[in-house]
N, C-alpha and C. Protein backbone atom coordinates (compact mmCIF):
# COMPACT_ATOMS: atom_id res chain seq x y z
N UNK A 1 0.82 -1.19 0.00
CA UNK A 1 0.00 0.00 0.00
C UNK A 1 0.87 1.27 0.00
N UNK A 2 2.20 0.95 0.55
CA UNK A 2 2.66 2.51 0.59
C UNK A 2 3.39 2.80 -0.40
N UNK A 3 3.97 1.54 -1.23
CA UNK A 3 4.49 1.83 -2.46
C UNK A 3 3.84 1.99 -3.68
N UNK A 4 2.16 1.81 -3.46
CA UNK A 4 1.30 2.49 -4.49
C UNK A 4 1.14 3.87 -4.48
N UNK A 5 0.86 4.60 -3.02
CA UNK A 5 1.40 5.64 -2.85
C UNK A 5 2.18 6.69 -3.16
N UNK A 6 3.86 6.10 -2.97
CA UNK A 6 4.91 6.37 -3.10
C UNK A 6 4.56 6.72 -4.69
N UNK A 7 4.14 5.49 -5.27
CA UNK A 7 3.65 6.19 -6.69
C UNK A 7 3.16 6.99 -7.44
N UNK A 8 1.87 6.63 -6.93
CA UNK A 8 1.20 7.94 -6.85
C UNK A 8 1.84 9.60 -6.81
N UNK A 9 2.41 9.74 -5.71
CA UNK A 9 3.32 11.00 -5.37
C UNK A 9 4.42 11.43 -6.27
N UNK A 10 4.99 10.14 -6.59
CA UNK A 10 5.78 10.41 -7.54
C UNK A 10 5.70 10.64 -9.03
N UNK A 11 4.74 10.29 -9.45
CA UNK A 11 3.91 10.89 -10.69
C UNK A 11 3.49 12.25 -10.38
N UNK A 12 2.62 12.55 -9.13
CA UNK A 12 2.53 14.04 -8.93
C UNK A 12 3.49 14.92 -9.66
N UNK A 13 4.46 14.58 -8.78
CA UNK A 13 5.86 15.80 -8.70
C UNK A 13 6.28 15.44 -10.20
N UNK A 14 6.50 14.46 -10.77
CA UNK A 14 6.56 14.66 -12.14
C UNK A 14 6.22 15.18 -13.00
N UNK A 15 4.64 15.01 -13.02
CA UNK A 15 3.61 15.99 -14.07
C UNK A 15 3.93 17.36 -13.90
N UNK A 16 4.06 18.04 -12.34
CA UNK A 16 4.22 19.07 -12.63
C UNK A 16 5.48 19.74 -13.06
N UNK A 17 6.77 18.76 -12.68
CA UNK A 17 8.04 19.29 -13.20
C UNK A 17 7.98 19.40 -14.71
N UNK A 18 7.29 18.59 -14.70
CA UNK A 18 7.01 18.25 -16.60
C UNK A 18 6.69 19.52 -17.18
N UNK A 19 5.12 19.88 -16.36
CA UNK A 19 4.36 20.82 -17.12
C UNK A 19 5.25 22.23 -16.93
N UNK A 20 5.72 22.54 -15.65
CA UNK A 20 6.28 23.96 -15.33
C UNK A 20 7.94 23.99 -15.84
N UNK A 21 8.44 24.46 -16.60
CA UNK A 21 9.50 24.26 -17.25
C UNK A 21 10.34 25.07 -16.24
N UNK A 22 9.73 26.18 -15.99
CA UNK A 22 11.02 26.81 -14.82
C UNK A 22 11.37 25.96 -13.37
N UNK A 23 10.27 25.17 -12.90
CA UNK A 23 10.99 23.89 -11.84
C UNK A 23 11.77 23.09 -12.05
N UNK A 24 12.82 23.52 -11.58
CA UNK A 24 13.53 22.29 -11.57
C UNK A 24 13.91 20.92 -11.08
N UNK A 25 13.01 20.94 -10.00
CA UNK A 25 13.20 20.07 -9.52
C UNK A 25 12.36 20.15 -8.01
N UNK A 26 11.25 18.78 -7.84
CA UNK A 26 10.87 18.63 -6.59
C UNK A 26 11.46 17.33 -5.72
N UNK A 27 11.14 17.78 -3.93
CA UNK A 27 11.21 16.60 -3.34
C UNK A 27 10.40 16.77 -2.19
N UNK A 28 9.57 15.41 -1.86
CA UNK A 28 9.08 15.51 -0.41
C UNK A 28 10.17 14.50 0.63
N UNK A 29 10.26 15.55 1.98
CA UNK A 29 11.11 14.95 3.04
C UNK A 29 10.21 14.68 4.31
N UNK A 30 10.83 13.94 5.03
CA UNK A 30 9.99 13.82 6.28
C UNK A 30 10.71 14.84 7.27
N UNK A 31 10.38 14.69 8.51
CA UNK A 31 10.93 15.31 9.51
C UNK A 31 12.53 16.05 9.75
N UNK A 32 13.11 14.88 9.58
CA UNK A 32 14.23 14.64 9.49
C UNK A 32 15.14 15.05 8.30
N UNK A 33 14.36 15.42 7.64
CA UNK A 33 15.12 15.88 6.15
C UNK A 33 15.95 14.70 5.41
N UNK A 34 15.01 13.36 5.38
CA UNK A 34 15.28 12.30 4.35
C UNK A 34 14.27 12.53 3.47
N UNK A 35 14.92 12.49 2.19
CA UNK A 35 13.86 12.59 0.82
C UNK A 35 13.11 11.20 0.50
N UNK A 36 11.81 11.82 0.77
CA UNK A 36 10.95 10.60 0.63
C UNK A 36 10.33 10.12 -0.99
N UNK A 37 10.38 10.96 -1.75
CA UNK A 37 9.63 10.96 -3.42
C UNK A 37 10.94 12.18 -4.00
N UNK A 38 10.72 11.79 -4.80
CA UNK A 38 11.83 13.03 -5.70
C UNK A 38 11.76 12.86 -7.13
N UNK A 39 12.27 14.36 -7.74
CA UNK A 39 12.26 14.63 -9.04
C UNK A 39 13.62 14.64 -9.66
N UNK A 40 14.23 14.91 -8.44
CA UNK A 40 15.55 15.26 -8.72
C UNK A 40 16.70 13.77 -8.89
N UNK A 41 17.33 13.71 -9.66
CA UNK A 41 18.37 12.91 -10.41
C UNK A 41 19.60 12.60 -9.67
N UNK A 42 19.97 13.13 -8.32
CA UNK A 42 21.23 13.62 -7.94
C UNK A 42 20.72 13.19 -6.29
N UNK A 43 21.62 12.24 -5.67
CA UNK A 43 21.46 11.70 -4.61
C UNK A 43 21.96 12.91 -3.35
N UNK A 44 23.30 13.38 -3.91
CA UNK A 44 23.89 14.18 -2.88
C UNK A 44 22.73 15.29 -3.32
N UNK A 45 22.24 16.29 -4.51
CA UNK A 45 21.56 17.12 -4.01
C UNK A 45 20.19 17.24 -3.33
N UNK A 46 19.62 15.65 -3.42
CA UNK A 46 18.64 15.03 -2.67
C UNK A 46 18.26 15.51 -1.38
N UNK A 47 20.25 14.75 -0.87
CA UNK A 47 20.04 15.05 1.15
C UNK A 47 20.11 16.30 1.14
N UNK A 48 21.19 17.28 0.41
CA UNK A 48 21.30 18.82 0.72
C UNK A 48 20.30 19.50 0.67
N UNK A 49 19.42 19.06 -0.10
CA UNK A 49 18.00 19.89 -0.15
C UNK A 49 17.37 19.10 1.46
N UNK A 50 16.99 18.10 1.46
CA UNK A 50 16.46 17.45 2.31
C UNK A 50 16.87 18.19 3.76
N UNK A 51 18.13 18.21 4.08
CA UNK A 51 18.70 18.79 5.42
C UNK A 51 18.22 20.00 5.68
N UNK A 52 18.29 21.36 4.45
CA UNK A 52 18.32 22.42 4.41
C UNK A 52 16.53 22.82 4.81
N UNK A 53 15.44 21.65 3.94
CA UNK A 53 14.09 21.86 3.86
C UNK A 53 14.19 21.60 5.87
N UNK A 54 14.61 20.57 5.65
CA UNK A 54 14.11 19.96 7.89
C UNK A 54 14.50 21.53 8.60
N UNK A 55 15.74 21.77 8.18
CA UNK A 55 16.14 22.93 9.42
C UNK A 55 15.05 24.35 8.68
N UNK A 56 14.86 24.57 7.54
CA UNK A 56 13.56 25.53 7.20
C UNK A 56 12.41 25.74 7.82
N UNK A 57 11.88 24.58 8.05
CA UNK A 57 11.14 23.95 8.54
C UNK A 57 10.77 23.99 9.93
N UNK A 58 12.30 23.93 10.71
CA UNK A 58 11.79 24.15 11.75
C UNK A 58 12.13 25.83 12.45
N UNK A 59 13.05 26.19 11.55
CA UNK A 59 12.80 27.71 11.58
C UNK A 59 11.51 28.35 11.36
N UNK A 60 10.72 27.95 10.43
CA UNK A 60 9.35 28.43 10.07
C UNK A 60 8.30 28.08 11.33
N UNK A 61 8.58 27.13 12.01
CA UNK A 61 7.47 26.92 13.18
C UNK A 61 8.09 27.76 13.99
N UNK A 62 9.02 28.29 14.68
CA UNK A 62 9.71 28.95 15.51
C UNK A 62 9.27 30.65 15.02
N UNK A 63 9.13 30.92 13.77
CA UNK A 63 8.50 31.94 13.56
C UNK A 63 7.73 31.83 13.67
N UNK A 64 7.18 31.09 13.61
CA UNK A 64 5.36 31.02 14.01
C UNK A 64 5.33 31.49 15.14
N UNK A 65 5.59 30.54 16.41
CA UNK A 65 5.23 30.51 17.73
C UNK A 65 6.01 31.95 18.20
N UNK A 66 7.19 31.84 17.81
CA UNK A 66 7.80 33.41 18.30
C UNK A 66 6.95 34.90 17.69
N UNK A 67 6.67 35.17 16.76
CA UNK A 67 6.38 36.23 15.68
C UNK A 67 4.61 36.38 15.90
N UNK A 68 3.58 34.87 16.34
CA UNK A 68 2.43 35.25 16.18
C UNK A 68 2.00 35.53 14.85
N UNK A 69 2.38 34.42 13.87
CA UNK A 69 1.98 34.94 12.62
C UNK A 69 0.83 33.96 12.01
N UNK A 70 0.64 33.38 13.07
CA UNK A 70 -0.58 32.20 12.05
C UNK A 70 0.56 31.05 11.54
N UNK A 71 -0.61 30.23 10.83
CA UNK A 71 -0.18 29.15 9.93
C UNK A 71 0.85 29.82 8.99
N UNK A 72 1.83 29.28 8.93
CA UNK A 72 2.78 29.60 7.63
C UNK A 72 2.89 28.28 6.46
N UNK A 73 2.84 28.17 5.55
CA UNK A 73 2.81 27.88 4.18
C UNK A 73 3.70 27.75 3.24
N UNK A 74 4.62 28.60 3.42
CA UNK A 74 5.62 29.17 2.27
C UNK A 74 6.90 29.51 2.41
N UNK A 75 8.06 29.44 2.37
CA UNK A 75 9.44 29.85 2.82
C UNK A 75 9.91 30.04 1.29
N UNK A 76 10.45 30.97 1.07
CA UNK A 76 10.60 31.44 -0.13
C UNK A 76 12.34 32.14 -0.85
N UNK A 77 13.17 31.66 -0.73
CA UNK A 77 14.50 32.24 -1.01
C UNK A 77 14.89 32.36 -2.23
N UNK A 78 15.07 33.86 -2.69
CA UNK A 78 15.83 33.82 -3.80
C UNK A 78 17.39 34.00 -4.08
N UNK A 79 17.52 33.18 -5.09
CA UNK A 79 19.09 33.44 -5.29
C UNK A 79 19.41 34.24 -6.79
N UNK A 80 20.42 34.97 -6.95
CA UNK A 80 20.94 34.56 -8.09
C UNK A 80 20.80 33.66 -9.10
N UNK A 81 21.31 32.70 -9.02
CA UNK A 81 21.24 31.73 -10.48
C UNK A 81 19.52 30.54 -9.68
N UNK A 82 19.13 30.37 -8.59
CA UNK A 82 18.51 29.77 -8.27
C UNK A 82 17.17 30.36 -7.29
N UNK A 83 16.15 29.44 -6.93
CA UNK A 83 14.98 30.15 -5.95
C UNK A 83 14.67 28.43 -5.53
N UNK A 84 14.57 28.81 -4.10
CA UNK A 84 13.87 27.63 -3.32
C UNK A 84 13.11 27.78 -3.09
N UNK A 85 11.56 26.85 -2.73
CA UNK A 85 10.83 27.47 -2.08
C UNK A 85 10.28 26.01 -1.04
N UNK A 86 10.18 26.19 0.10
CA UNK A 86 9.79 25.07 1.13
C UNK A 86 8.58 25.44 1.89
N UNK A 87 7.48 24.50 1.71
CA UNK A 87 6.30 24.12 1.87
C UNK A 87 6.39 23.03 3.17
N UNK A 88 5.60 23.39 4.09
CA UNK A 88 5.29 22.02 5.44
C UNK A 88 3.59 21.56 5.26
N UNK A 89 3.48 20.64 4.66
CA UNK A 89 2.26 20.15 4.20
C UNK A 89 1.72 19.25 5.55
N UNK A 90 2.41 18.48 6.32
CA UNK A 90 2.13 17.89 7.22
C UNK A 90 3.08 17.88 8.59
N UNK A 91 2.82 17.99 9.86
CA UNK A 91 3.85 17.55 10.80
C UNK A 91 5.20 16.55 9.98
N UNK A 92 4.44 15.54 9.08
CA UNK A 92 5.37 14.32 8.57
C UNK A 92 5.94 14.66 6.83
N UNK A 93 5.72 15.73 6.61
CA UNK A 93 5.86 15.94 4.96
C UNK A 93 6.11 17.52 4.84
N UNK A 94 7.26 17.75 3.94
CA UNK A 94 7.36 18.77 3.11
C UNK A 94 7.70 18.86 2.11
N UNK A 95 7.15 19.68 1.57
CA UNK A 95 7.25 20.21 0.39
C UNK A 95 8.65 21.29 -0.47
N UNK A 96 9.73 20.75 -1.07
CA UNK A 96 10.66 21.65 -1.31
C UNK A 96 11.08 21.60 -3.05
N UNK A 97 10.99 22.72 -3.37
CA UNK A 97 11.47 23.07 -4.82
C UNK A 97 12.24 23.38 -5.32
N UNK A 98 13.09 23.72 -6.60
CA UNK A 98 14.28 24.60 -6.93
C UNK A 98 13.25 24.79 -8.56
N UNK A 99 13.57 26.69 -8.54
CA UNK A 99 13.18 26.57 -9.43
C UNK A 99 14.23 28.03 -10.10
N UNK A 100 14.37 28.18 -11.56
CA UNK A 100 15.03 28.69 -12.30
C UNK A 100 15.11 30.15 -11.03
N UNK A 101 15.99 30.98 -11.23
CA UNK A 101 16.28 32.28 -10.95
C UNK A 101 15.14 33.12 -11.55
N UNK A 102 14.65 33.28 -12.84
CA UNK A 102 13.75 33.71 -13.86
C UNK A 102 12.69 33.83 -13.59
N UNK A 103 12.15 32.74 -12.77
CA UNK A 103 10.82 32.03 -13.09
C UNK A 103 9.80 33.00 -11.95
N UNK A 104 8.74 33.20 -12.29
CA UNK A 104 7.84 34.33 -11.80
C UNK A 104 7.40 33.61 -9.92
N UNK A 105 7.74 33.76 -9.05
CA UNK A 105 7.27 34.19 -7.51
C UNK A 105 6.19 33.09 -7.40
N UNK A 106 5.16 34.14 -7.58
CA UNK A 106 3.48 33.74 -8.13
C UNK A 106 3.39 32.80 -8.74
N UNK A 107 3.76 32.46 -9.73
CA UNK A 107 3.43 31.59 -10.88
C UNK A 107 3.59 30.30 -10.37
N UNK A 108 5.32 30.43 -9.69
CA UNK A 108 5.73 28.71 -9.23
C UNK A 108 5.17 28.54 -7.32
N UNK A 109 4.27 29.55 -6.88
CA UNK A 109 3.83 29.51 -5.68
C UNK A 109 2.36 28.83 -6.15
N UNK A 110 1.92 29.30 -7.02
CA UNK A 110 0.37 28.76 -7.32
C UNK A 110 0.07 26.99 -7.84
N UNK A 111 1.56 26.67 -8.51
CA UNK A 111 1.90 25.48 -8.99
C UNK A 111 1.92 24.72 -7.71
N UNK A 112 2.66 25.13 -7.00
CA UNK A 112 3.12 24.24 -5.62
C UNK A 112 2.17 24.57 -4.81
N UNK A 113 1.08 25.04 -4.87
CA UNK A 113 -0.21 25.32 -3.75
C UNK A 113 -1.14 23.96 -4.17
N UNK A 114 -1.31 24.13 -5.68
CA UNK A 114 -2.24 23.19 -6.78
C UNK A 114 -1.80 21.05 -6.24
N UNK A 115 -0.44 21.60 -6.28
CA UNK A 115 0.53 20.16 -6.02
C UNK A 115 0.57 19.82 -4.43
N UNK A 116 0.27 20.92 -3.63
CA UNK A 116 -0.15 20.58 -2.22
C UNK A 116 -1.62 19.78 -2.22
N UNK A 117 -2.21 20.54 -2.46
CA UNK A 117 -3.59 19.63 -2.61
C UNK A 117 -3.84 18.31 -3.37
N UNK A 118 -2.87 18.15 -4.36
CA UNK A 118 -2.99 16.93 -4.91
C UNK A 118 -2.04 15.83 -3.68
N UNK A 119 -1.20 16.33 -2.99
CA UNK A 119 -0.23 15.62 -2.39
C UNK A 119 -1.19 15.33 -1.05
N UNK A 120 -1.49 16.20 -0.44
CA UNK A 120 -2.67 16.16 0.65
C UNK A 120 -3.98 15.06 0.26
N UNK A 121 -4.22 15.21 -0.51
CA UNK A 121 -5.54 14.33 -0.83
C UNK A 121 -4.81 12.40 -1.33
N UNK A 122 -3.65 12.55 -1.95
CA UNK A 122 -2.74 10.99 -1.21
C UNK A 122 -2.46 10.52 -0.24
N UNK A 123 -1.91 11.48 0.50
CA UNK A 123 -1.65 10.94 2.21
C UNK A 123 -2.90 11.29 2.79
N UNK A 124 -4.25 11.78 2.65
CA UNK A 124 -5.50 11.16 2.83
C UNK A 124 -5.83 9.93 2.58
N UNK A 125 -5.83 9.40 1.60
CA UNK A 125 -6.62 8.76 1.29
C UNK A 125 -5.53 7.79 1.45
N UNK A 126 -4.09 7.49 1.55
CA UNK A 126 -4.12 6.42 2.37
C UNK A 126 -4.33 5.91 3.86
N UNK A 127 -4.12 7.37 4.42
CA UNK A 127 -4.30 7.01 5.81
C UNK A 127 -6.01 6.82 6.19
N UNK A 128 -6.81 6.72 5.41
CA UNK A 128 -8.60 6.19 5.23
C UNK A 128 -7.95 4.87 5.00
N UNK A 129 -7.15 4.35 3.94
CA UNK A 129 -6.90 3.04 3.52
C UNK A 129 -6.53 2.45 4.98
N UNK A 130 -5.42 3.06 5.62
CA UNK A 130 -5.29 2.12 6.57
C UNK A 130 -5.87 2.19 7.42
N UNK A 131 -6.36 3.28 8.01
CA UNK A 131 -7.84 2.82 9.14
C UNK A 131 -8.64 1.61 8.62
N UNK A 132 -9.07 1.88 7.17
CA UNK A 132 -10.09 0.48 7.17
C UNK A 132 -9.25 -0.77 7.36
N UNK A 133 -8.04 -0.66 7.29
CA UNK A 133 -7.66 -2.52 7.21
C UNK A 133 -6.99 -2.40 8.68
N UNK A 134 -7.39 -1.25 9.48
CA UNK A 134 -6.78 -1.70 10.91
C UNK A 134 -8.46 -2.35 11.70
N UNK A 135 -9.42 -1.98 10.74
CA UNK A 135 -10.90 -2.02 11.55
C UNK A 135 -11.12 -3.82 11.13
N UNK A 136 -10.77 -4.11 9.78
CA UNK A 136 -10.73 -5.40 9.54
C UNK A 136 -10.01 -6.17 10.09
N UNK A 137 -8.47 -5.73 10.79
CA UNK A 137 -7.77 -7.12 11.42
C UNK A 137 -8.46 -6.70 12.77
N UNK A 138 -9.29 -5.98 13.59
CA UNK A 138 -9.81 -5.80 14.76
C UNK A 138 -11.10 -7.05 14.77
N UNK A 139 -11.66 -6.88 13.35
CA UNK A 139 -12.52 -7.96 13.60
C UNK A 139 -12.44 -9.28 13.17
């Protein structure tokens, strides 16, 4: 079940790397900043993204609780030749991108809002999957 999943997700992040030409590249990490699904080709830039999204991550809750800013959503860095942008979709999942230097703010924020909800409604609907087969070995 979790490697249908895993599938699932990983077609996600594909279609849209596919469709958005200025992304270059997605990955979801867990907590810990191990890459759990990926777009990206490159093992070492895998964990470096992975490490960099965990400690984002938990900088962004720390602004939260320190700053009083509500739910946060979005971590957004631009570079020069590059732009990251890191998403916390779940206590257990985030969301992290690289996308061209070029590429419009907005444009690749609305992509990765669209790809949250598709990613959200997978790790729904498996965790419905496994409630029902925890209710079946109960009975």
């Amino acid at each position: 079940m979790l490697e249908a999943r895993a599938q699932l997700l990983q077609e996600r992040l594909t279609s849209l790397a596919d469709r958005v030409m200025e992304i270059r590249g997605l990955v979801l990490i867990d907590p810990n900043g191990l890459p759990m699904v990926s777009t990206l080709h490159s093992q070492n830039l895998e964990e470096a993204l992975g490490a960099f999204g965990a400690a984002a991550v938990g900088q962004m809750a720390r602004a939260q609780a320190d700053f009083e800013m509500g739910p946060l959503y979005l971590l957004h860095l631009a570079g020069r030749d590059r732009q990251l942008f890191v998403t916390p979709l779940t206590p257990e999942v985030a969301l992290l991108a690289i996308a061209e230097a070029g590429a419009t703010a907005s444009t690749v924020t609305l992509h990765l809002l669209g790809l949250c909800r598709e990613i959200l409604s997978v790790l729904q609907s498996g965790n419905a999957d496994e409630s029902a087969a925890e209710v079946e070995e109960r009975a």
